[in-house]
C-alpha atoms as a PDB file:
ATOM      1  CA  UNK A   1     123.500  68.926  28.344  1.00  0.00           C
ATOM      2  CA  UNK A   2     121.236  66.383  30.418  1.00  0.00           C
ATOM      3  CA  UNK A   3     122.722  66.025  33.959  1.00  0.00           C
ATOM      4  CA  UNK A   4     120.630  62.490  34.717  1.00  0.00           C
ATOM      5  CA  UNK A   5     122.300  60.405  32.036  1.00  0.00           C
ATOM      6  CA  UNK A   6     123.231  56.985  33.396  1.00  0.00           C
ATOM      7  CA  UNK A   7     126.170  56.137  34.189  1.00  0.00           C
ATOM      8  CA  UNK A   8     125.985  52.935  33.119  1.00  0.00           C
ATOM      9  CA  UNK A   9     125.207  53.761  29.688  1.00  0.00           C
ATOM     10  CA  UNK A  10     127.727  56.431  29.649  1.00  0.00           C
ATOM     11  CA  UNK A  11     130.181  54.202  30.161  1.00  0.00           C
ATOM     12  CA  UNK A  12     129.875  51.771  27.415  1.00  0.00           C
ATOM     13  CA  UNK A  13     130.859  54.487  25.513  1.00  0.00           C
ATOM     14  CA  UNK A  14     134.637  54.359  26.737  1.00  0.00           C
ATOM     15  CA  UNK A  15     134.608  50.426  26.009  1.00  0.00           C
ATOM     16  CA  UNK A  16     133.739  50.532  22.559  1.00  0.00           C
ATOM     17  CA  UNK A  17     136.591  54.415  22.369  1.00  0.00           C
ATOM     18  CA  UNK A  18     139.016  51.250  23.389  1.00  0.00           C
ATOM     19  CA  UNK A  19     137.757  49.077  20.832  1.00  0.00           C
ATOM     20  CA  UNK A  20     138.436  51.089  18.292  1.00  0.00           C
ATOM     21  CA  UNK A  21     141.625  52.434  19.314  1.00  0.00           C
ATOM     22  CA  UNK A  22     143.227  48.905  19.518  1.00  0.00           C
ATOM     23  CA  UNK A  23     141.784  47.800  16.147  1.00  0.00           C
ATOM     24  CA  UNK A  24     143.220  51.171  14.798  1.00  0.00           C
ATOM     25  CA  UNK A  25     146.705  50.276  16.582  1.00  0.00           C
ATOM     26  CA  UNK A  26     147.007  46.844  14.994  1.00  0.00           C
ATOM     27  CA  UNK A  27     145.198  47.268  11.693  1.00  0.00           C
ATOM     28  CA  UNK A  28     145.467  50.794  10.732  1.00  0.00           C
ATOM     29  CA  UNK A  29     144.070  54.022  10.666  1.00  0.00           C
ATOM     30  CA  UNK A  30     143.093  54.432   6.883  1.00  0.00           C
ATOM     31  CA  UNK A  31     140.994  52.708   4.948  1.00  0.00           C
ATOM     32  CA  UNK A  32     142.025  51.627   1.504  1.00  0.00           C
ATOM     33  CA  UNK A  33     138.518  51.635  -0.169  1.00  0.00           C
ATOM     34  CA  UNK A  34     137.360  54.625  -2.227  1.00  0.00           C
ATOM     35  CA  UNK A  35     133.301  54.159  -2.072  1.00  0.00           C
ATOM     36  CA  UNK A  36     131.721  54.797   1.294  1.00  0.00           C
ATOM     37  CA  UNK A  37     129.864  51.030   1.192  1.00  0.00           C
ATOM     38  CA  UNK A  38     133.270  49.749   0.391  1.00  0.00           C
ATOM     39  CA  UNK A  39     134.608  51.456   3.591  1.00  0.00           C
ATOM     40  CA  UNK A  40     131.690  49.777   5.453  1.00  0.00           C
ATOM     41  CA  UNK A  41     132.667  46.814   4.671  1.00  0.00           C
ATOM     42  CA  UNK A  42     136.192  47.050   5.161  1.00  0.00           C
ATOM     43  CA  UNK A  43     135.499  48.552   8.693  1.00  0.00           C
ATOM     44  CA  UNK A  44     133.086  45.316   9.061  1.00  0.00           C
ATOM     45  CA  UNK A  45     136.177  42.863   8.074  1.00  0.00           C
ATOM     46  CA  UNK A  46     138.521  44.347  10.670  1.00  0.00           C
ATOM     47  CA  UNK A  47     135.767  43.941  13.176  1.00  0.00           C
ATOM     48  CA  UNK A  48     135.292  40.327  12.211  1.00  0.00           C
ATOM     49  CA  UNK A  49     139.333  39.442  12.540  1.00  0.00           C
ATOM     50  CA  UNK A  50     139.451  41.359  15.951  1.00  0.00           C
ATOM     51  CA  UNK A  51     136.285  39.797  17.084  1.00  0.00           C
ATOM     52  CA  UNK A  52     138.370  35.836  15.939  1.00  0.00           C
ATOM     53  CA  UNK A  53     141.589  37.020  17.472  1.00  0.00           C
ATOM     54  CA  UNK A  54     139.966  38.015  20.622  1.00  0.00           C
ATOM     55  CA  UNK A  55     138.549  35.130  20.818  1.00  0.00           C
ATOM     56  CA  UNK A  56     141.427  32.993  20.308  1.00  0.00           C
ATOM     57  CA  UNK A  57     143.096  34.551  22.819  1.00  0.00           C
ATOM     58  CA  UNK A  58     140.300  34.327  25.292  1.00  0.00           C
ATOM     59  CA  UNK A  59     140.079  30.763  24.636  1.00  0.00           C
ATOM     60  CA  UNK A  60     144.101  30.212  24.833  1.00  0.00           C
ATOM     61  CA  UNK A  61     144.093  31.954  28.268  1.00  0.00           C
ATOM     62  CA  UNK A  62     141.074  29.665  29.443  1.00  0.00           C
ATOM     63  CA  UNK A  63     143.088  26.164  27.758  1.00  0.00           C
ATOM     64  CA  UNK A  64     146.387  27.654  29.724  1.00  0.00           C
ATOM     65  CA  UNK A  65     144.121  27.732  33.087  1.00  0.00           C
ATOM     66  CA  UNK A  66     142.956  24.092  32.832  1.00  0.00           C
ATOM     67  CA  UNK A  67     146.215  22.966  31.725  1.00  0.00           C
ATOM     68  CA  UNK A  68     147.692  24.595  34.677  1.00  0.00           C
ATOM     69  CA  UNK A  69     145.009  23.809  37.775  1.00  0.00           C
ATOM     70  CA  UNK A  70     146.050  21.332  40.109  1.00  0.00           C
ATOM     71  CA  UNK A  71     145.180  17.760  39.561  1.00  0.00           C
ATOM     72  CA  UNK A  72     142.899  15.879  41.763  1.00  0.00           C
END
């Protein structure tokens, strides 16, 4: 195993393990397509609709903040 891998590389690796395990938690584990490019797809979808609700959320949390800073 190579003992000079960066760290910062290495740990990109954990951010996208999360990634996967919350789209797993809120959309599933199993794939309902049969063909492997069908899977692809589907696994591109769910990506697409976390990506959007992320998003949203990120953009709710930022319209909460303004909303809520003191007036001048």
């Amino acid at each position: 195993m190579k003992t000079d891998f960066p760290l910062l590389e290495y740990h990109k690796r954990s951010l996208v393990e999360t990634v996967n395990s919350v789209e797993k938690r809120k959309f599933g584990s199993t794939l309902s397509s049969k063909l492997h490019l069908s899977k692809l797809k589907e696994m591109k979808v769910i990506d697409v609709v976390y990506d959007i609700q992320r998003f949203i959320q990120l953009a709710y949390i930022v319209i909460i903040g303004f909303l809520q800073s003191p007036r001048l």
